[in-house]
C-alpha atoms as a PDB file:
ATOM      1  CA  UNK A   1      80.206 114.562  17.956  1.00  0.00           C
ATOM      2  CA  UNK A   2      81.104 115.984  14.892  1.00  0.00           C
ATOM      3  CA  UNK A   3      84.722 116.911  14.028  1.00  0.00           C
ATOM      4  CA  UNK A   4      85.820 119.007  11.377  1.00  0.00           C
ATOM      5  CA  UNK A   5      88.904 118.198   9.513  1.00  0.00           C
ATOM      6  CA  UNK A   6      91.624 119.546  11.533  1.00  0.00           C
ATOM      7  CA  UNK A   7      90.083 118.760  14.670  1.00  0.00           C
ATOM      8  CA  UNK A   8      90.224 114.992  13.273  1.00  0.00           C
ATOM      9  CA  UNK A   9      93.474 115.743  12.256  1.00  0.00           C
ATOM     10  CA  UNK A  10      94.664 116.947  16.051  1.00  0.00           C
ATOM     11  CA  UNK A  11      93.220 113.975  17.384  1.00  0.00           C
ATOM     12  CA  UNK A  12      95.324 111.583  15.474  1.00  0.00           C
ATOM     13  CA  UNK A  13      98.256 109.339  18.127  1.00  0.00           C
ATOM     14  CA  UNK A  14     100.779 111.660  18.136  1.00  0.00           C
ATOM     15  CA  UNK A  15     103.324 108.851  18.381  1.00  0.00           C
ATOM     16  CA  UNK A  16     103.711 108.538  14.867  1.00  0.00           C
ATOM     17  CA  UNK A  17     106.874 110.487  13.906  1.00  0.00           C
ATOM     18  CA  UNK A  18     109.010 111.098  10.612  1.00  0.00           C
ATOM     19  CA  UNK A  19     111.834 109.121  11.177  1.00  0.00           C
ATOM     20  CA  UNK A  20     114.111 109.900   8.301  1.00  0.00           C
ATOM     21  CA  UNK A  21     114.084 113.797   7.499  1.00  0.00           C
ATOM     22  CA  UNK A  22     115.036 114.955   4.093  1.00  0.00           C
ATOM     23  CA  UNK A  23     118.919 116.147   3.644  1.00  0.00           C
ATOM     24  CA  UNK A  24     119.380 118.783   2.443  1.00  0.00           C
ATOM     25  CA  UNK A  25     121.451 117.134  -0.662  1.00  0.00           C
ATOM     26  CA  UNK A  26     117.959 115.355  -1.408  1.00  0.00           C
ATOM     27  CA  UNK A  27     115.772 118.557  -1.132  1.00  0.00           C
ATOM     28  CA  UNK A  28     117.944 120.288  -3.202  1.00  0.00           C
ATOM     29  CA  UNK A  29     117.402 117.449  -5.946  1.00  0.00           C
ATOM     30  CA  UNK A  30     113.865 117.370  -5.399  1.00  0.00           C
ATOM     31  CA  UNK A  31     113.541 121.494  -5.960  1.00  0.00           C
ATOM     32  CA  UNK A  32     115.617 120.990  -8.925  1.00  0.00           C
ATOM     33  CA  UNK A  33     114.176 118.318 -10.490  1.00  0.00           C
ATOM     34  CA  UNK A  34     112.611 119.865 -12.671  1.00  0.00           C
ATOM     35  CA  UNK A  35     115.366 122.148 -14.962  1.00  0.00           C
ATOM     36  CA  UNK A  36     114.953 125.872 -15.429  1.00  0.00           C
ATOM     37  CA  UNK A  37     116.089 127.486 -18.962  1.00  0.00           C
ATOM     38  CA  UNK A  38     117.263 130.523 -19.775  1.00  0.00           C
ATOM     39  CA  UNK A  39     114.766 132.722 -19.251  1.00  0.00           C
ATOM     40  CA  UNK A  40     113.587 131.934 -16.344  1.00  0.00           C
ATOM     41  CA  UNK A  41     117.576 132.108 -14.953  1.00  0.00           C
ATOM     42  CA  UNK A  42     117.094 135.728 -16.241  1.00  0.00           C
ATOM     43  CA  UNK A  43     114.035 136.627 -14.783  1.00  0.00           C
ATOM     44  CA  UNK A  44     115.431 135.327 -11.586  1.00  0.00           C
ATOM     45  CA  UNK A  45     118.277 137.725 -12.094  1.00  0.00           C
ATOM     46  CA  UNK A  46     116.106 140.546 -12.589  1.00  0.00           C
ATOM     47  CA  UNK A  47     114.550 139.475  -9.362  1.00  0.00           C
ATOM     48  CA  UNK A  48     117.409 140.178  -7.358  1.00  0.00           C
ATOM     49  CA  UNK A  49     117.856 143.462  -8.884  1.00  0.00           C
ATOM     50  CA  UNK A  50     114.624 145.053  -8.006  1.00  0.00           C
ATOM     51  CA  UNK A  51     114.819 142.879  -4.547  1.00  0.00           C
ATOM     52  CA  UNK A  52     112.206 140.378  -5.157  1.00  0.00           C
ATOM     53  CA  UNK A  53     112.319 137.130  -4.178  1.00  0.00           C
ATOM     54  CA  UNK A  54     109.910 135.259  -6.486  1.00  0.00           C
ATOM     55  CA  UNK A  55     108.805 131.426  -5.683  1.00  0.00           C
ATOM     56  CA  UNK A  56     111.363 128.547  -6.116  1.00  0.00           C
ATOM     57  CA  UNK A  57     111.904 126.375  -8.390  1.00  0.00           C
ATOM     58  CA  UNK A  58     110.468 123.180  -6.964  1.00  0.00           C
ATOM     59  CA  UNK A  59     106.540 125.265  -6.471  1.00  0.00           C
ATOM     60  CA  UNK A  60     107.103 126.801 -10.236  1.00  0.00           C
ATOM     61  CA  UNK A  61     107.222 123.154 -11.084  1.00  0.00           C
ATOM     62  CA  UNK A  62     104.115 122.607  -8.713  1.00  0.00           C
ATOM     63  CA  UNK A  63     102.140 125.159  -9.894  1.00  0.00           C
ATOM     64  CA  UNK A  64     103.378 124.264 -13.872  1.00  0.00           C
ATOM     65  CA  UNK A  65     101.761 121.078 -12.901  1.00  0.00           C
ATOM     66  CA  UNK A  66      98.673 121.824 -11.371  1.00  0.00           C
ATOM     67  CA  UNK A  67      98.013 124.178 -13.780  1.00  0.00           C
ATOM     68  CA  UNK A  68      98.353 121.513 -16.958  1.00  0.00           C
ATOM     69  CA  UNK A  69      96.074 119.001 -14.738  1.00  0.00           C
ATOM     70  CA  UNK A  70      93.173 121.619 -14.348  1.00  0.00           C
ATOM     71  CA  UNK A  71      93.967 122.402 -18.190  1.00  0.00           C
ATOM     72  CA  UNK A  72      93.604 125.804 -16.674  1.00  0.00           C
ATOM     73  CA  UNK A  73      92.188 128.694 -18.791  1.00  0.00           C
ATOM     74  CA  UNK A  74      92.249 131.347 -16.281  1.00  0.00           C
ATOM     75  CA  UNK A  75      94.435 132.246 -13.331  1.00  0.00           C
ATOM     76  CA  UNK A  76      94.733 134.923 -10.961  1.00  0.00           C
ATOM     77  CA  UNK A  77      97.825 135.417  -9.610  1.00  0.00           C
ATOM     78  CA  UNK A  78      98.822 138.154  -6.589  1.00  0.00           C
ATOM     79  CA  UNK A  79     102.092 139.206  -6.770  1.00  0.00           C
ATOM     80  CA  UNK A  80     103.377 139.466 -10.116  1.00  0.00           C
ATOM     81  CA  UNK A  81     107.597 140.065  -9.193  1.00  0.00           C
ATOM     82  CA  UNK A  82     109.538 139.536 -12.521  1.00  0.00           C
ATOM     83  CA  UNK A  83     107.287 137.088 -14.045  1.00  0.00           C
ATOM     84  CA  UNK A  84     109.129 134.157 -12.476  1.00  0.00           C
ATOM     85  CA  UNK A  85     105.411 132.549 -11.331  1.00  0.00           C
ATOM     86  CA  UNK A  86     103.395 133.772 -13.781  1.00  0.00           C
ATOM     87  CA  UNK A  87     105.479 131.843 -16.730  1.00  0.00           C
ATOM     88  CA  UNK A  88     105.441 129.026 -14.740  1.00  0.00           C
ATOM     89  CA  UNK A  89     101.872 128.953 -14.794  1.00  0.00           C
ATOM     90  CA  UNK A  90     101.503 129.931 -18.781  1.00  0.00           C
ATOM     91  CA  UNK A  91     103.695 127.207 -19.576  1.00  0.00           C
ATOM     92  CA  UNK A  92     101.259 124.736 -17.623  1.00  0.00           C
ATOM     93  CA  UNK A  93      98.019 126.472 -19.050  1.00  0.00           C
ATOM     94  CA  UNK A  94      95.942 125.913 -21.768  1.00  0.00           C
ATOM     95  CA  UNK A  95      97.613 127.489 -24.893  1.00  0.00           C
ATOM     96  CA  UNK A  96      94.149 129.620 -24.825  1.00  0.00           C
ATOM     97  CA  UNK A  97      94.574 130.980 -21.251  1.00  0.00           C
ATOM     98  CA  UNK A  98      94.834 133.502 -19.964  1.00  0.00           C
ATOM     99  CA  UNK A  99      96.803 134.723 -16.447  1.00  0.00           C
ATOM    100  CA  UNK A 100      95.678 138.059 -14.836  1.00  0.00           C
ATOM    101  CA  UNK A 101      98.422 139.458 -12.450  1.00  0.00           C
ATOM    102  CA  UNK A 102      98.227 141.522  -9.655  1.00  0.00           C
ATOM    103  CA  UNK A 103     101.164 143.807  -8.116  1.00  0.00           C
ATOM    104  CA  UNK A 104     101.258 147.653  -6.385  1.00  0.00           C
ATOM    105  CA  UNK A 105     105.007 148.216  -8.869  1.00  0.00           C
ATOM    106  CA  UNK A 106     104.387 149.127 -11.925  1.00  0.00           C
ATOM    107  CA  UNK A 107     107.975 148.486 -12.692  1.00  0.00           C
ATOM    108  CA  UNK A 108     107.798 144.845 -11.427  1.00  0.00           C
ATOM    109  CA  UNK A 109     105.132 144.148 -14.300  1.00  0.00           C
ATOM    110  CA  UNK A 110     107.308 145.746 -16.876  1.00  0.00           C
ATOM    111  CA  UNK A 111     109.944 143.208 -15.944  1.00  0.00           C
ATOM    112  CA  UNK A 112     107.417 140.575 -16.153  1.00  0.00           C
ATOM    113  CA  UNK A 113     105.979 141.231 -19.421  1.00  0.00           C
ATOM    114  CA  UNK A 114     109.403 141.507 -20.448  1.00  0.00           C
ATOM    115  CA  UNK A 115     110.031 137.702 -18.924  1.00  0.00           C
ATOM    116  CA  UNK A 116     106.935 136.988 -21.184  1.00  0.00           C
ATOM    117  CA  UNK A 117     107.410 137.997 -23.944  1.00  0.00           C
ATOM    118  CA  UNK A 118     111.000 135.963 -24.057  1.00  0.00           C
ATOM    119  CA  UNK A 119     109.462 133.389 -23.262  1.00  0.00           C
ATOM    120  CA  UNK A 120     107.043 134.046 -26.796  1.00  0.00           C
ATOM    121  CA  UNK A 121     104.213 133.801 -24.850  1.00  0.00           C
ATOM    122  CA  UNK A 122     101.859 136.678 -26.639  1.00  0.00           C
ATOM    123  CA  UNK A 123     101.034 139.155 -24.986  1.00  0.00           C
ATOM    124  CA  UNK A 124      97.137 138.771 -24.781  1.00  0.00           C
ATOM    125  CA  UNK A 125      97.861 136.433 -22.669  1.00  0.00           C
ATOM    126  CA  UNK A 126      98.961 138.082 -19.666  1.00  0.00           C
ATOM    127  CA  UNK A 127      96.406 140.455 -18.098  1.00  0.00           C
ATOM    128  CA  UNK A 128      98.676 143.074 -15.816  1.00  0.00           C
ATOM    129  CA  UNK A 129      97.075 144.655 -13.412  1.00  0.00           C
ATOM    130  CA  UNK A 130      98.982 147.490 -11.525  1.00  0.00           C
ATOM    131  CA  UNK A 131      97.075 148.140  -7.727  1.00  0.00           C
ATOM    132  CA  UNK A 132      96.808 146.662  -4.024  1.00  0.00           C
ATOM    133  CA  UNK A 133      95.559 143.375  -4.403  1.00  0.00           C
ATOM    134  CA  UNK A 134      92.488 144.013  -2.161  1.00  0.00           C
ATOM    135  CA  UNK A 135      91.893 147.037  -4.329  1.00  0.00           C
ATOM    136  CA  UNK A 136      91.551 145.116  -7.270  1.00  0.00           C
ATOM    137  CA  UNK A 137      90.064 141.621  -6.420  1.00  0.00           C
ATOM    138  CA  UNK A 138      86.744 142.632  -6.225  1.00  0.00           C
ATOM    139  CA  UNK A 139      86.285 143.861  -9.280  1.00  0.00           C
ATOM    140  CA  UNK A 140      87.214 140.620 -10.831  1.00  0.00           C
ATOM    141  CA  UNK A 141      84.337 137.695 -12.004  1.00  0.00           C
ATOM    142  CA  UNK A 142      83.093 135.401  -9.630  1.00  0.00           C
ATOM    143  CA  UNK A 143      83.587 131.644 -10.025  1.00  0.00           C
ATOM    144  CA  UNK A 144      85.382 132.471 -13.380  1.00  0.00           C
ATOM    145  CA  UNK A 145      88.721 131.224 -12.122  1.00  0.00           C
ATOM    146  CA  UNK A 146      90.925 127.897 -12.096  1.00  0.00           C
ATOM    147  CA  UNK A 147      93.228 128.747 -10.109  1.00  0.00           C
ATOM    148  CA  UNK A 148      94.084 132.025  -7.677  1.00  0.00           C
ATOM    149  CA  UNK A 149      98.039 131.828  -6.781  1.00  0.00           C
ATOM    150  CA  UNK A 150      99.214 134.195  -3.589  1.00  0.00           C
ATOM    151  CA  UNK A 151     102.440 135.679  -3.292  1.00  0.00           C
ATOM    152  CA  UNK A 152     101.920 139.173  -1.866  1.00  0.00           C
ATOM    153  CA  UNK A 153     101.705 140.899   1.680  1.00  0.00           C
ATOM    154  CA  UNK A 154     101.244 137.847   3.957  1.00  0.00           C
ATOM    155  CA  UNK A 155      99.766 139.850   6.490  1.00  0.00           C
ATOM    156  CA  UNK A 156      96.908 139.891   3.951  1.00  0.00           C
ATOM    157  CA  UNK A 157      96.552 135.784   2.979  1.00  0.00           C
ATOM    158  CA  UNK A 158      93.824 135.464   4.947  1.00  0.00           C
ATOM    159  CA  UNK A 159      91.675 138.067   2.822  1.00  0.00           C
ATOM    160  CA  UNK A 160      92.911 136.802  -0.511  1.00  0.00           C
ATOM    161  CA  UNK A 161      91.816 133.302   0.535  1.00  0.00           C
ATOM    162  CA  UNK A 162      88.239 134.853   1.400  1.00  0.00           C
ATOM    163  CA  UNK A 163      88.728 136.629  -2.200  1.00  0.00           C
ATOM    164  CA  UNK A 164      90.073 133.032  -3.508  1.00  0.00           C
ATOM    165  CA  UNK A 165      86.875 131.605  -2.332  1.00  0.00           C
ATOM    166  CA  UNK A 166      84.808 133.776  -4.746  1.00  0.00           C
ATOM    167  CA  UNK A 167      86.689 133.690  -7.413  1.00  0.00           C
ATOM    168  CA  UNK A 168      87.262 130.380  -8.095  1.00  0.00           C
ATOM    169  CA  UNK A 169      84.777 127.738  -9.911  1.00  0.00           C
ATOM    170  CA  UNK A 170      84.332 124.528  -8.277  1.00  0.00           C
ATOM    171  CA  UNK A 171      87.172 122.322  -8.780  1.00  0.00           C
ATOM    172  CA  UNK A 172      89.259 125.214  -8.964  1.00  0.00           C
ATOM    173  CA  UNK A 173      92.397 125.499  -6.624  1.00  0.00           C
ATOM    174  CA  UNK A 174      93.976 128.404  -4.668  1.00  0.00           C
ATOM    175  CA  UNK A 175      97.601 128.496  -3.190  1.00  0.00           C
ATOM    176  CA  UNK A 176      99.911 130.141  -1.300  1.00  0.00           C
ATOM    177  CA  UNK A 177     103.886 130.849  -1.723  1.00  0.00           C
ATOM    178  CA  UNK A 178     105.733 131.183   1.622  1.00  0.00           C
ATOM    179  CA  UNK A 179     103.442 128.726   3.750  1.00  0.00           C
ATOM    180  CA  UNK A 180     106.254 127.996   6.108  1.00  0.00           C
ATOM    181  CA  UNK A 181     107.642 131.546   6.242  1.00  0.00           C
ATOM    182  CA  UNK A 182     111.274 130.783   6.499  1.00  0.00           C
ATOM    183  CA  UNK A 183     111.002 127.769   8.988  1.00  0.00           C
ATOM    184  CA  UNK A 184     109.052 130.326  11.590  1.00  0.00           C
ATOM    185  CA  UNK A 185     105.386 128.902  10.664  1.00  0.00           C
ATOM    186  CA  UNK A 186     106.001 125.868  12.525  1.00  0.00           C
ATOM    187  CA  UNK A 187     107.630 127.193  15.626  1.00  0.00           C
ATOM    188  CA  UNK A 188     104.994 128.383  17.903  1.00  0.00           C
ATOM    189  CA  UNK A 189     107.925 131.187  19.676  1.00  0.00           C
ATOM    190  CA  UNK A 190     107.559 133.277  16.483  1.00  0.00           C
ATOM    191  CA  UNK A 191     104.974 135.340  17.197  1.00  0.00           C
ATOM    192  CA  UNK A 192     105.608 138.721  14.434  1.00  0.00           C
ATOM    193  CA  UNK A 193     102.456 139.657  12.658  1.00  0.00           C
ATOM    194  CA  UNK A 194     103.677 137.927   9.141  1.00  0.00           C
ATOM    195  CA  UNK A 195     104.359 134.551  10.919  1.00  0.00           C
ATOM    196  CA  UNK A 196     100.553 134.621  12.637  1.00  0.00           C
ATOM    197  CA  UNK A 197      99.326 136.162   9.730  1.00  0.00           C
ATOM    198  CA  UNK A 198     100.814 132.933   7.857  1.00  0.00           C
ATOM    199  CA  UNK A 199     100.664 130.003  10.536  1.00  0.00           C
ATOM    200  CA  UNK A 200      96.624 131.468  10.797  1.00  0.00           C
ATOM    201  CA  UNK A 201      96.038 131.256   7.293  1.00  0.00           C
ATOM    202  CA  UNK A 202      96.883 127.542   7.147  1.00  0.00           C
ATOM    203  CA  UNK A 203      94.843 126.835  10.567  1.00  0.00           C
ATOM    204  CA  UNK A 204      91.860 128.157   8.561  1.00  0.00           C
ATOM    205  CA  UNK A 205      92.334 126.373   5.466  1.00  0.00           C
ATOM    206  CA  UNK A 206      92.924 122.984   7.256  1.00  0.00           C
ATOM    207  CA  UNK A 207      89.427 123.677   9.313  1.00  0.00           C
ATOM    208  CA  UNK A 208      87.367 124.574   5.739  1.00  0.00           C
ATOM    209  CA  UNK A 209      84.979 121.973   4.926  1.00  0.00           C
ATOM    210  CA  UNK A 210      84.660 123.031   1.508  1.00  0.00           C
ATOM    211  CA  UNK A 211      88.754 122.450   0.730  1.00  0.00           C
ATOM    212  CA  UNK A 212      90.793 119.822   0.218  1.00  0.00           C
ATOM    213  CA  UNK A 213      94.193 121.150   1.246  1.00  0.00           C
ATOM    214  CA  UNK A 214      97.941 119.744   1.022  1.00  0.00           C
ATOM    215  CA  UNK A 215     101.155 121.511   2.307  1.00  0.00           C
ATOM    216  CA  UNK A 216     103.879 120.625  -0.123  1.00  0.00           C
ATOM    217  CA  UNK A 217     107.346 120.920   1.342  1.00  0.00           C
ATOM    218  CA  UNK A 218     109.038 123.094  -1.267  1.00  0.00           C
ATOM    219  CA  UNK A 219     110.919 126.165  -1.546  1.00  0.00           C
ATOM    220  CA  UNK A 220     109.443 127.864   1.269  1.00  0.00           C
ATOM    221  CA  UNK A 221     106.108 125.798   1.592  1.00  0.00           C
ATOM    222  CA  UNK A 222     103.549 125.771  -0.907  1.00  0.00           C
ATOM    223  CA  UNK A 223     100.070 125.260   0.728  1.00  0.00           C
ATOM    224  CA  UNK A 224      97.513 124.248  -1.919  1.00  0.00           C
ATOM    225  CA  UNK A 225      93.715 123.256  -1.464  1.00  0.00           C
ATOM    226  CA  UNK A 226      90.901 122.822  -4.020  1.00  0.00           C
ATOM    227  CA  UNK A 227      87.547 124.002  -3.462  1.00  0.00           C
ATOM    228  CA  UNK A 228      85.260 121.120  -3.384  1.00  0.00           C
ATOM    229  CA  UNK A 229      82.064 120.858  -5.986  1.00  0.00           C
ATOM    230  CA  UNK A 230      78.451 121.595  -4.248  1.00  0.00           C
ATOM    231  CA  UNK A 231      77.545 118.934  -1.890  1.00  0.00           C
ATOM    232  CA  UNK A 232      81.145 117.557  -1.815  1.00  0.00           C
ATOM    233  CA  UNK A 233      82.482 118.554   1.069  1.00  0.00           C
END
């Protein structure tokens, strides 16, 4: 009988256990491995103002890097905060690409073209886009995109990854910020609507034939998976 690849997954001996759990003194070296400057310290700061808590440094690295191995030229990213993410991102890019962002305050995308523009990055480079995410997705290009990056309502993941899967070319990759959810993901007692909204959201990326998916262990969980070329999967 045919098994998809979670199901394959679940079957796996389940006496095979991580023996020798990360400290915290060694996460904390892992996330900050890779050195923030200035302006991404200030964008940061400007996070906290406004109350936003953009991703960590350890998936800005991760998405820096997955971005320079696609050589991406366009990204779509959902939930543009102070710009913490979407310089990330530039800085991996092509110097030719271009990043369209996504967020419902205005004022959040001031900040963030702010953030860009001390970072020099010029400024026809960065696409803002002020709206709800769902609002706005569909009027963007199919199959035009290299990567779609989610960090907005989490009660919504599971309709940006159905709006992922149309935007992005073959090859391309979509992730998520927040893909354990503050340690609740992987506790089955949590039952709130952004936890199953969340823990659901990686259940149906893990059972999609057409994705190769990985959930990195930083910040607060970085699920990534790349949509497979035609006749791939």
């Amino acid at each position: 009988m045919f098994l998809s690849r979670y199901s394959r997954a679940q079957s796996r001996p389940r006496e095979a256990t991580i023996t020798s759990p990360l400290k915290p003194a060694s996460w904390l070296y892992a996330e900050q491995f890779v050195a923030e400057d200035e302006v991404l310290a200030e964008a940061r700061a400007r996070a906290e103002e406004v109350g936003v808590v953009p991703i960590g440094p350890g998936g800005g690295a991760a998405l820096r890097f997955l971005a320079s191995i696609l050589e991406a030229r366009a990204v779509v990213e959902i939930g543009t905060g102070t710009g913490v993410s979407g310089l990330w991102l530039l800085r991996g890019m092509r110097s030719d690409g271009v990043l369209t962002t996504v967020d419902v305050e205005a004022e959040h995308q001031r900040l963030a073209k702010q953030t860009f523009a001390d970072a020099g990055i010029p400024h026809q480079r960065a696409r803002t886009i002020s709206g709800a995410a769902l609002d706005v997705l569909p009027r963007l290009t199919d199959g035009h995109y290299d990567i779609v990056f989610c960090d907005g309502d989490k009660r919504e993941y599971g309709a940006y990854l159905k709006a992922a899967l149309r935007l992005l070319r073959p090859g391309g990759i979509v992730a998520f910020d927040n893909a354990l959810w503050h340690d609740r993901v992987a506790d089955p007692a949590q039952r709130d609507e952004e936890t199953v909204a969340v823990r659901e959201l990686g259940r149906a990326v893990a059972e999609d034939e057409s994705l190769v998916p990985v959930l990195l262990p930083v910040g607060d969980g970085l699920l990534v998976a790349k949509k497979e070329w035609a006749g791939d999967a």
